[in-house]
Protein backbone atom coordinates (compact mmCIF):
# COMPACT_ATOMS: atom_id res chain seq x y z
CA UNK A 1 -3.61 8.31 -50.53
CA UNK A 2 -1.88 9.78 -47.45
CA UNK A 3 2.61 10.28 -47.76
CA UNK A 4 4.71 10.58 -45.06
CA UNK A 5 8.01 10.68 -44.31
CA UNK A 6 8.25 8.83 -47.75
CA UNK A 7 11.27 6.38 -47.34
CA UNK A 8 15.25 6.53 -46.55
CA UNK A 9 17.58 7.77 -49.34
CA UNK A 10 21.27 6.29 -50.33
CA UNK A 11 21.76 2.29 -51.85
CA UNK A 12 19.61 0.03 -51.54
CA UNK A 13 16.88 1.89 -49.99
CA UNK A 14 14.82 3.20 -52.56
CA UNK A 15 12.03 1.57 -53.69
CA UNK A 16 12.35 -2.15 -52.55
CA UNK A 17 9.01 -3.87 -53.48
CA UNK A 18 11.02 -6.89 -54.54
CA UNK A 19 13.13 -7.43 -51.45
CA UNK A 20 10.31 -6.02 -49.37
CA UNK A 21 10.50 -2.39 -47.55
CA UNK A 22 9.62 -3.46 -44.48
CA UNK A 23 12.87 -4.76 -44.47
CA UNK A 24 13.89 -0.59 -44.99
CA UNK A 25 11.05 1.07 -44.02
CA UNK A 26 10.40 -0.91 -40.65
CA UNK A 27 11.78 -2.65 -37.65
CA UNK A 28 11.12 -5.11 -34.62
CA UNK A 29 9.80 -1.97 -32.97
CA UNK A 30 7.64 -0.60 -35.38
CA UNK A 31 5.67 -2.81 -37.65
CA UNK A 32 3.97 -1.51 -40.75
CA UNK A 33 -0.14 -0.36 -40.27
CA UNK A 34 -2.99 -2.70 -41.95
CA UNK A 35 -5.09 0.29 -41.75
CA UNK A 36 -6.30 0.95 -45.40
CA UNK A 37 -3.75 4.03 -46.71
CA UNK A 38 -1.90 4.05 -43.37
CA UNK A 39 -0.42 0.34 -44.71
CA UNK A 40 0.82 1.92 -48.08
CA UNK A 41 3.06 4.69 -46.13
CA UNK A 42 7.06 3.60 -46.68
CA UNK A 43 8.59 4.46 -43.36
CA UNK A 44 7.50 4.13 -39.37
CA UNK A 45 10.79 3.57 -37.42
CA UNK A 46 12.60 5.33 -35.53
CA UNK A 47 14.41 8.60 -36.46
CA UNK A 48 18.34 8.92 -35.78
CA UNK A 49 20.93 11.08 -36.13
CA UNK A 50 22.30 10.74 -39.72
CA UNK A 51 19.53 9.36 -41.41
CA UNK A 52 18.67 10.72 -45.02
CA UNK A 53 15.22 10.54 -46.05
CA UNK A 54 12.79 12.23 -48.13
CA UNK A 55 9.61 14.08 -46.95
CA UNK A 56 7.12 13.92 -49.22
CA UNK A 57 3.85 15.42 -48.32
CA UNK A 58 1.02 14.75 -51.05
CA UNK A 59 -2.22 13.89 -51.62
CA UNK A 60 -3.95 12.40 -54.53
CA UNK A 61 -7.10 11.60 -55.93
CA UNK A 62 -7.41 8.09 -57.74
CA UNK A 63 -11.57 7.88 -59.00
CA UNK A 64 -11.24 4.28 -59.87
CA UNK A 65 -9.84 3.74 -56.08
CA UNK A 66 -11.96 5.87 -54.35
CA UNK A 67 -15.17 4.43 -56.27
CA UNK A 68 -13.95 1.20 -54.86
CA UNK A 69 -13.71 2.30 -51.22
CA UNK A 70 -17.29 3.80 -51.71
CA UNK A 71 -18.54 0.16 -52.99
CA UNK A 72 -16.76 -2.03 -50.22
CA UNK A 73 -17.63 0.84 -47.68
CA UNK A 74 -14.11 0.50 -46.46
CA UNK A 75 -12.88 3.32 -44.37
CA UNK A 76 -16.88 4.35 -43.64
CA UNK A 77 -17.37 7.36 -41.24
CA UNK A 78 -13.74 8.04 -42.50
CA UNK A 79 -14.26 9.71 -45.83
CA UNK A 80 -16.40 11.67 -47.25
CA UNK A 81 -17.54 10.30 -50.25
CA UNK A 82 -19.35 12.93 -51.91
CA UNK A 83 -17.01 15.71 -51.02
CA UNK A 84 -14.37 14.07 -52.98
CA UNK A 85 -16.04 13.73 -56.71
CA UNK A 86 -15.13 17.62 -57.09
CA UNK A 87 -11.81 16.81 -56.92
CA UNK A 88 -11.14 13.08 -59.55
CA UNK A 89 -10.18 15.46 -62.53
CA UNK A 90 -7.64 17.24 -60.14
CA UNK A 91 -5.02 14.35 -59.96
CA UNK A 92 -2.60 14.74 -57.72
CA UNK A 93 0.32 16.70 -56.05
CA UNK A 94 3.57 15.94 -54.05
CA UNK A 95 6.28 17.89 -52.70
CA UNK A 96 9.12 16.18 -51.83
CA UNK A 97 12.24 17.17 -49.25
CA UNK A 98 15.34 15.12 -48.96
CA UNK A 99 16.69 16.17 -45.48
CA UNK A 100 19.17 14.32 -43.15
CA UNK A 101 18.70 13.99 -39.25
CA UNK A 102 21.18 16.18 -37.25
CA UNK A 103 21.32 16.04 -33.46
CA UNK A 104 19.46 19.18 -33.51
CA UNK A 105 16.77 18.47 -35.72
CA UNK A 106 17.00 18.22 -39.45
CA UNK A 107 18.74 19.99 -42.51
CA UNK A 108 17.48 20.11 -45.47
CA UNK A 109 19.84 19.11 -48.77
CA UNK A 110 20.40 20.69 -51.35
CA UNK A 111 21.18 24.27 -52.60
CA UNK A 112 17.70 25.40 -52.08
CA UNK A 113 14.52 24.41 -52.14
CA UNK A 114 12.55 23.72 -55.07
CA UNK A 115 9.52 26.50 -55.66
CA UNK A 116 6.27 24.90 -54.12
CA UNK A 117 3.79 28.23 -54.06
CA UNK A 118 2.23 29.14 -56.90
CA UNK A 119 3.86 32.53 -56.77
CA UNK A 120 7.26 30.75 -56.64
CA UNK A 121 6.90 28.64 -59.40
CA UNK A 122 5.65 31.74 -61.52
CA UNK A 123 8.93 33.56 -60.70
CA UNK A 124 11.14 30.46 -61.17
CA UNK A 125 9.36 29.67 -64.90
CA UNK A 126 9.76 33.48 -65.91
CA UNK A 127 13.14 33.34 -65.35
């Protein structure tokens, strides 16, 4: 299950499966992929200054899904099947970012980020 930029942040942008996101997510420009797993990511327009959005790298591993794939062949030459089954007890994991789009780039919000090495999270749980 690929992420992405993951979707824009303030009212009425999060999460809008009943009004539709690619009402957010989308524009005329860019149109929303029917590529299996490219279709499910949230956001493919354009970036501009003073947008707020999440990044939310992740990956996950969903047996009953990927068992399903395998059956209907879909995505074949894509994945790897059988280099996957080590890894349907793992789960899942996603970071997530909020930043907002500057004229030079991006800045991330918040005080600081939240611990994402191992080492980091260590530290932040001892103290």
């Amino acid at each position: 299950m690929p992420h992405g930029l993951g979707h824009q942040m303030g009212l009425d942008v999060h999460d809008m499966e009943d009004l539709g996101e690619n009402f957010v997510g989308y524009d005329d420009k860019y149109k929303r992929a029917t590529q299996p797993g490219l279709a499910s990511l949230r956001m493919g327009k354009m970036l501009e200054v003073g947008h707020v959005l999440t990044v939310e790298p992740g990956i996950y591993f969903i047996p009953a899904l990927i068992e399903k794939w395998k059956k209907e062949e879909t995505c074949k030459g894509l994945i790897n099947f059988s280099k996957l089954k080590p890894y349907y007890k793992f789960g899942g994991i996603r970071l997530e970012d909020d930043i907002l789009i500057t004229s030079k780039g991006c800045r991330l919000l918040g005080a600081k980020r939240l611990p994402i090495t191992v080492e980091d999270v260590e530290r932040e749980m001892a103290t």
